[in-house]
C-alpha atoms as a PDB file:
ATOM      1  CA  UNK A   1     113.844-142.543-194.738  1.00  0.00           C
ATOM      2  CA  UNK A   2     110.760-143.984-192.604  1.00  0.00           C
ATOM      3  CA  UNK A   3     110.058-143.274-189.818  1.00  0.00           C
ATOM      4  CA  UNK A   4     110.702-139.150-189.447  1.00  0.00           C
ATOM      5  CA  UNK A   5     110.708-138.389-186.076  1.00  0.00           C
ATOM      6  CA  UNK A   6     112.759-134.674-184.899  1.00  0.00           C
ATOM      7  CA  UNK A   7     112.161-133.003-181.243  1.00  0.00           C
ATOM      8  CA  UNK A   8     112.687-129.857-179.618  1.00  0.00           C
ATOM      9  CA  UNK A   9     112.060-128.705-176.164  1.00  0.00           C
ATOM     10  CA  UNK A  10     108.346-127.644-176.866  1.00  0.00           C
ATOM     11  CA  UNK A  11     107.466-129.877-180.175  1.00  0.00           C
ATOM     12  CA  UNK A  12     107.659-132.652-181.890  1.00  0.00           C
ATOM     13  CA  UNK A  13     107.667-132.905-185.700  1.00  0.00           C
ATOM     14  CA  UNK A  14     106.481-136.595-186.648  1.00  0.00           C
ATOM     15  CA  UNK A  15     104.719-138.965-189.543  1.00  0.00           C
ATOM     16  CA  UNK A  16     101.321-137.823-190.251  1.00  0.00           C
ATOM     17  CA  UNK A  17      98.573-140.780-189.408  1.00  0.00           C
ATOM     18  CA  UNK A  18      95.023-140.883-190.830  1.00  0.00           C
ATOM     19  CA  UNK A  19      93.906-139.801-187.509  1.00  0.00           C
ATOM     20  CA  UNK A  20      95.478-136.374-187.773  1.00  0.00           C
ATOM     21  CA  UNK A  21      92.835-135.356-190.375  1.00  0.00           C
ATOM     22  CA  UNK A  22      91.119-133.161-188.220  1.00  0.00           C
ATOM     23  CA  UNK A  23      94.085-131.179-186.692  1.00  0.00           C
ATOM     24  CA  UNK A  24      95.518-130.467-190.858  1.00  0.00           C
ATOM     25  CA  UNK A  25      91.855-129.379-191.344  1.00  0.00           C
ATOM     26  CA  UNK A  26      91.963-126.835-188.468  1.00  0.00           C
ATOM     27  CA  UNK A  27      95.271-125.298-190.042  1.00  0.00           C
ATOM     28  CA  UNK A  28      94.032-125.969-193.836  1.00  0.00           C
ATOM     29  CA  UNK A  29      90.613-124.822-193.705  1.00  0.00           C
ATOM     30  CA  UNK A  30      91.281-121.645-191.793  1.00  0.00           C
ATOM     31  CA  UNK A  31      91.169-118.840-193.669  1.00  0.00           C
ATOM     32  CA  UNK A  32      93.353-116.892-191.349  1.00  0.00           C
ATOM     33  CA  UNK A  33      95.976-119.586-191.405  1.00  0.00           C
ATOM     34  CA  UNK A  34      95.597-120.341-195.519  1.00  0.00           C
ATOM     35  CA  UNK A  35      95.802-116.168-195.722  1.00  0.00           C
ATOM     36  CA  UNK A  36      98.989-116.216-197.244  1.00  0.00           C
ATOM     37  CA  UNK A  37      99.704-120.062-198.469  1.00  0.00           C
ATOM     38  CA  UNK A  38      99.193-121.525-202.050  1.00  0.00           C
ATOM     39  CA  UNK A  39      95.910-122.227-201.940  1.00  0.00           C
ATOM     40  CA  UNK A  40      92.110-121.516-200.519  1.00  0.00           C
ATOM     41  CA  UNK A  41      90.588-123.089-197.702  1.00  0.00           C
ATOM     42  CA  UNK A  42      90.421-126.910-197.849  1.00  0.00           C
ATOM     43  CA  UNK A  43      87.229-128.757-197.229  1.00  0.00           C
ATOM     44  CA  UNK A  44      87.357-131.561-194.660  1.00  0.00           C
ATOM     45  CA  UNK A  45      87.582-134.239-197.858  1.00  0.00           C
ATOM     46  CA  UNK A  46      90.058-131.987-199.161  1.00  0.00           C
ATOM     47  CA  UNK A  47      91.942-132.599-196.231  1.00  0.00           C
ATOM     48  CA  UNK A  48      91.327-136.349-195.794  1.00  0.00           C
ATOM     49  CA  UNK A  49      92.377-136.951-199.298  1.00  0.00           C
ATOM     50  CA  UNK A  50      95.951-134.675-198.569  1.00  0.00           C
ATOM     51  CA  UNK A  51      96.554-136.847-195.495  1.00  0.00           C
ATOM     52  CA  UNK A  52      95.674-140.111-197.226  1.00  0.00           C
ATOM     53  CA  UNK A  53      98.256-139.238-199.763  1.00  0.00           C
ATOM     54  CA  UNK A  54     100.789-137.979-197.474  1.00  0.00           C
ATOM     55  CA  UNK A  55     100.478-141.232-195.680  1.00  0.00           C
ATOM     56  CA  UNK A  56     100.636-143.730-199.133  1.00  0.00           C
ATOM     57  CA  UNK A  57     103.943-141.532-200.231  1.00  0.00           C
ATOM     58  CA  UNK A  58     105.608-142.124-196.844  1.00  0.00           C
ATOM     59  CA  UNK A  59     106.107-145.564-198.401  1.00  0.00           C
ATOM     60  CA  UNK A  60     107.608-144.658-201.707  1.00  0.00           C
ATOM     61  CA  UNK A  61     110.811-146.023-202.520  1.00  0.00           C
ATOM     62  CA  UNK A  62     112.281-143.714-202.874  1.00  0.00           C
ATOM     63  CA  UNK A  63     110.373-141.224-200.960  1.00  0.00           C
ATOM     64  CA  UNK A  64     110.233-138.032-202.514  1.00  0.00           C
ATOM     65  CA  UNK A  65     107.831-135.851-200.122  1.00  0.00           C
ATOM     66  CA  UNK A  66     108.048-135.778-196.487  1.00  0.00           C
ATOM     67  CA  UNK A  67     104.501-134.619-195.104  1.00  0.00           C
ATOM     68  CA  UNK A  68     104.945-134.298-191.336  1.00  0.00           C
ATOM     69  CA  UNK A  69     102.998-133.440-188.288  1.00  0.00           C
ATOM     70  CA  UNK A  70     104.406-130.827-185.951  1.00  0.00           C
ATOM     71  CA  UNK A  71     102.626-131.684-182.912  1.00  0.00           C
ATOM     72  CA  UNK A  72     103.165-130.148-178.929  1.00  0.00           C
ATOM     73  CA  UNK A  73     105.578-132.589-176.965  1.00  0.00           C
ATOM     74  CA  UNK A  74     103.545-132.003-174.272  1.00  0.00           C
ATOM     75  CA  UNK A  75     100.283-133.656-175.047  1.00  0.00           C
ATOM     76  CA  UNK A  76     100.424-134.709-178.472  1.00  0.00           C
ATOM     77  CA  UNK A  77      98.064-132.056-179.808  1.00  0.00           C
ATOM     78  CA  UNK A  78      98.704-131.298-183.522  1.00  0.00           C
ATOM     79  CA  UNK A  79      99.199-127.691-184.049  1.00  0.00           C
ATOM     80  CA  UNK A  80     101.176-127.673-187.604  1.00  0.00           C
ATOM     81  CA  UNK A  81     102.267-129.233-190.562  1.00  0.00           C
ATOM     82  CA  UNK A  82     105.571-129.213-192.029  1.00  0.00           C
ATOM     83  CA  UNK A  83     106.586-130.438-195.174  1.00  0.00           C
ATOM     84  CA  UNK A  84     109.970-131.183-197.660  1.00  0.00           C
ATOM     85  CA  UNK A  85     109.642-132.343-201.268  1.00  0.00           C
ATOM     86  CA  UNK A  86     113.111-133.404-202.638  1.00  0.00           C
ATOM     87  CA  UNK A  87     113.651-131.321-205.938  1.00  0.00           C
ATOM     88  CA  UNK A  88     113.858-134.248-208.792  1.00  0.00           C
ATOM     89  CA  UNK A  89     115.967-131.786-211.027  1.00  0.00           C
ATOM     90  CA  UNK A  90     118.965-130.605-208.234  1.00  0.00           C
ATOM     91  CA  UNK A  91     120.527-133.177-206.372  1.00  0.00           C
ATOM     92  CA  UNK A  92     120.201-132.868-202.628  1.00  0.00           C
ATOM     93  CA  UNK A  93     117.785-129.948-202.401  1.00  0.00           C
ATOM     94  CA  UNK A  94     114.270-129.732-201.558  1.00  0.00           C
ATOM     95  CA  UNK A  95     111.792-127.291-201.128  1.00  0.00           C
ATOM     96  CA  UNK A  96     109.675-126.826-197.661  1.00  0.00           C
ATOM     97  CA  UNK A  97     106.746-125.520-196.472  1.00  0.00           C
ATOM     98  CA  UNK A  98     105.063-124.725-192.903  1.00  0.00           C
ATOM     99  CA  UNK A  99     101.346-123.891-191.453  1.00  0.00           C
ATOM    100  CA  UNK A 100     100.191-123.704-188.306  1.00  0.00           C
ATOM    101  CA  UNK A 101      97.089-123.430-186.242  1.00  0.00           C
ATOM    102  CA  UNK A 102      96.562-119.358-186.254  1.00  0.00           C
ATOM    103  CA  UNK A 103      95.899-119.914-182.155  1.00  0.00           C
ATOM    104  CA  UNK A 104      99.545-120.742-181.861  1.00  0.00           C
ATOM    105  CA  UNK A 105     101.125-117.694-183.842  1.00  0.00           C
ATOM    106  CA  UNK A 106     103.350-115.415-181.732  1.00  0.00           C
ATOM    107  CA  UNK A 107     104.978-118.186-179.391  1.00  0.00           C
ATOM    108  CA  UNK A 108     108.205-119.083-181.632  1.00  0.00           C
ATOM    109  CA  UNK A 109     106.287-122.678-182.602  1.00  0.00           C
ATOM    110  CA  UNK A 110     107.136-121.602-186.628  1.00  0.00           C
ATOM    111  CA  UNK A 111     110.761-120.893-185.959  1.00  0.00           C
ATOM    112  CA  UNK A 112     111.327-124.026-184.069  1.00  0.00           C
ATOM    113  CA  UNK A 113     109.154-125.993-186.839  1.00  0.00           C
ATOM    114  CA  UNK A 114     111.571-124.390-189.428  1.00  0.00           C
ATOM    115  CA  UNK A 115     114.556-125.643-187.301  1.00  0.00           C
ATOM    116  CA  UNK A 116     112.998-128.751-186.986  1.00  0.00           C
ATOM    117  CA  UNK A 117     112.216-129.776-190.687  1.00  0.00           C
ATOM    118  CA  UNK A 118     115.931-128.085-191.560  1.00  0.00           C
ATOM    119  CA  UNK A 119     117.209-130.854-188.618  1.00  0.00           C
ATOM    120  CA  UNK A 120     115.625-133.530-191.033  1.00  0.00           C
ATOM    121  CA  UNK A 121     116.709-132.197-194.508  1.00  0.00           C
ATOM    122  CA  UNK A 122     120.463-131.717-193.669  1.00  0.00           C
ATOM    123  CA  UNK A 123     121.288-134.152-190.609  1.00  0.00           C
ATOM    124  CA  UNK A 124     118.410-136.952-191.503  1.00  0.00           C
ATOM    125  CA  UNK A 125     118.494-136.662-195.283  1.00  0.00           C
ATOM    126  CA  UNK A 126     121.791-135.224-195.854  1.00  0.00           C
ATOM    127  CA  UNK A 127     120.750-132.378-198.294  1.00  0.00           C
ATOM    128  CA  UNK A 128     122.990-129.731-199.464  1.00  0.00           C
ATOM    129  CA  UNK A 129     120.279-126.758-200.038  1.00  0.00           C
ATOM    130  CA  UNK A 130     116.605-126.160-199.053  1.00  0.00           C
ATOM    131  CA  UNK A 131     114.365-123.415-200.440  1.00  0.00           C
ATOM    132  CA  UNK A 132     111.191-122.028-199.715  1.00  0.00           C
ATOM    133  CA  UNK A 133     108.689-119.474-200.679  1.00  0.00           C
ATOM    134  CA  UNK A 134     106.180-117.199-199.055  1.00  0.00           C
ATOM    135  CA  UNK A 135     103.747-114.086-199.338  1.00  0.00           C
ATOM    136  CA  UNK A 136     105.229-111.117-199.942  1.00  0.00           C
ATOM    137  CA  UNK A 137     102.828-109.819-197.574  1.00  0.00           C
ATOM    138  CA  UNK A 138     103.579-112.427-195.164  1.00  0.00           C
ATOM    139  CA  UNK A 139     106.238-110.307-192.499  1.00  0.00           C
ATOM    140  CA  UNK A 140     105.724-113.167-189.863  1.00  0.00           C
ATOM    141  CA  UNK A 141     106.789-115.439-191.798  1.00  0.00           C
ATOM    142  CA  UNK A 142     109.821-113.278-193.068  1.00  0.00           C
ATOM    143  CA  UNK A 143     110.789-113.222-189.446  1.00  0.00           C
ATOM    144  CA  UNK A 144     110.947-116.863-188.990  1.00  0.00           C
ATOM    145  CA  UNK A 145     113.156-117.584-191.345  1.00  0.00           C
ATOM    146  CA  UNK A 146     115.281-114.990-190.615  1.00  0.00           C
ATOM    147  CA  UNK A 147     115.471-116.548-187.444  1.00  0.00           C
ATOM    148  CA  UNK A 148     115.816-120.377-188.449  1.00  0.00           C
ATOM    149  CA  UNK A 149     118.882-119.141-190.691  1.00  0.00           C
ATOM    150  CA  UNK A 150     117.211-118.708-193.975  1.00  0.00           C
ATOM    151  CA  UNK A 151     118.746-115.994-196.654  1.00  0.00           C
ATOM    152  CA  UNK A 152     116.015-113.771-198.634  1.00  0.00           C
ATOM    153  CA  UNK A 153     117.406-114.715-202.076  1.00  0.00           C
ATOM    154  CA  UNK A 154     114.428-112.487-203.680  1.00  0.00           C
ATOM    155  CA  UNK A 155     111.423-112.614-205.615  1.00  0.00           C
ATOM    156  CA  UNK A 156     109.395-114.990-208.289  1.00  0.00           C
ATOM    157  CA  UNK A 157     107.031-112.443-210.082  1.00  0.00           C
ATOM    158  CA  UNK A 158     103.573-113.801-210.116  1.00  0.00           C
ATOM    159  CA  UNK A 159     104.452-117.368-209.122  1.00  0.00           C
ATOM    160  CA  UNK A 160     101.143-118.351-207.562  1.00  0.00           C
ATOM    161  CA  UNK A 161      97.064-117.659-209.049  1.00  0.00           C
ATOM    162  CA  UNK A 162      94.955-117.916-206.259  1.00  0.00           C
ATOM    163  CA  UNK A 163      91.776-116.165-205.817  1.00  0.00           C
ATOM    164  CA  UNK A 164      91.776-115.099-209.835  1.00  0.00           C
ATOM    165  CA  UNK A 165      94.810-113.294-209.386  1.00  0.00           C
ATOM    166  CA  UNK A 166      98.737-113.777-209.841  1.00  0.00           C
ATOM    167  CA  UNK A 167     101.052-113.380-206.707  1.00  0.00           C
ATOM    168  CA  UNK A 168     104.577-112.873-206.373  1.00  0.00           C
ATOM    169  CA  UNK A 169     106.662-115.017-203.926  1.00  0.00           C
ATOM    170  CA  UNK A 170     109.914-114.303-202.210  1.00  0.00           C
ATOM    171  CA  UNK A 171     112.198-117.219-201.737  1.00  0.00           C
ATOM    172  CA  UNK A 172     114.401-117.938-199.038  1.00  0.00           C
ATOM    173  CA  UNK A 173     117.380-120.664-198.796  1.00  0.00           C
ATOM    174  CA  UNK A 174     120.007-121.885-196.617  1.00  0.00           C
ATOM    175  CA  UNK A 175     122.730-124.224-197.340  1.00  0.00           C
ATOM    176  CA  UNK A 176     124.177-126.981-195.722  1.00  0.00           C
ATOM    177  CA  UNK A 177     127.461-125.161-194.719  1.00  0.00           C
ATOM    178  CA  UNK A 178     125.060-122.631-193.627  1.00  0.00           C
ATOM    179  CA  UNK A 179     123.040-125.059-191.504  1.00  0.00           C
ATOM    180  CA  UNK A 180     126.014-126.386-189.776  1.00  0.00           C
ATOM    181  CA  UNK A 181     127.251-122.939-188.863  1.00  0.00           C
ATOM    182  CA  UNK A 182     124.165-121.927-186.807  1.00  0.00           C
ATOM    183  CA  UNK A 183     124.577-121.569-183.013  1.00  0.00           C
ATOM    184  CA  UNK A 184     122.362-124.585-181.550  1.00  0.00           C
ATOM    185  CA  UNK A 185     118.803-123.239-180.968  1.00  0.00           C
ATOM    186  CA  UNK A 186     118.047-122.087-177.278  1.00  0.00           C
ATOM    187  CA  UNK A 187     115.421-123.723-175.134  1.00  0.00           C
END
């Protein structure tokens, strides 16, 4: 599905362009906001070469990864990046994943970015489960997917080396069912 394109009162959660490069780097080379991801601090080609491919897989067919901007509705400014990657080996389930800029923490912008990128796997793509995974550590972002719907499901012992060392992850899921029984989100 091309183009993605999912609003809520506040944001809007759309294709990434080329020109978004420098808002992904703010969020991806932040070491406050890569604290608790997968990975260390991106370098600006870093970045540029994510977006590139992000953009090039938008055009799959068919399109396995959906790398999105979540960007204010007011003025356009990117302030997040949202992401689902279909699962090849379960039928209609992906995984997701969220940043955003660490000046925008504390507002409710991850919760609605959750409920937006949820909006796209189960009423855009028609999935039946999504999963995702953060820090253990990570009690913000615990709280926003308590509050998009998400069920703790539990742990995945020393899922991700970063740094030189092994981390666990605790993973989180909703179902479609589940999705569709969730009072609409308030403005």
């Amino acid at each position: 599905m091309y183009p993605i394109s999912r609003h809520s009162q506040r944001l809007h959660l759309r294709e990434l362009r080329p020109e978004d490069a420098e808002g992904v780097f703010a969020i991806y080379g932040d070491a406050r906001a890569t604290e608790h991801l997968s990975f260390d601090p991106r370098t600006r080609d870093d970045v540029e070469a994510i977006v590139a491919r992000s953009v090039a897989s938008a055009m799959v067919d068919p399109r396995q990864e959906y790398a999105l901007a979540v960007t204010e509705a007011s003025d356009g400014r990117l302030i997040g990046f949202g992401r689902l990657a279909l699962d090849p080996h379960q039928p209609r389930a992906a995984t997701f994943g969220f940043a955003l800029r660490p000046d925008t923490w504390g507002h409710g912008y991850g919760t609605e970015t959750v409920r937006l990128l949820l909006a796209c796997a189960f009423e855009d793509l028609t999935l039946h489960r999504v999963w995702g995974a953060r820090s253990p550590h990570n009690t913000a972002s615990a709280r926003t997917m308590d509050r998009a719907g998400l069920s703790e499901e539990g742990y995945i012992r020393e899922h991700i080396l970063r740094g030189g060392r092994w981390r666990d992850s605790v993973t989180h899921s909703i179902l479609d069912h589940e999705y569709m029984a969730l009072p609409p989100a308030r403005p």
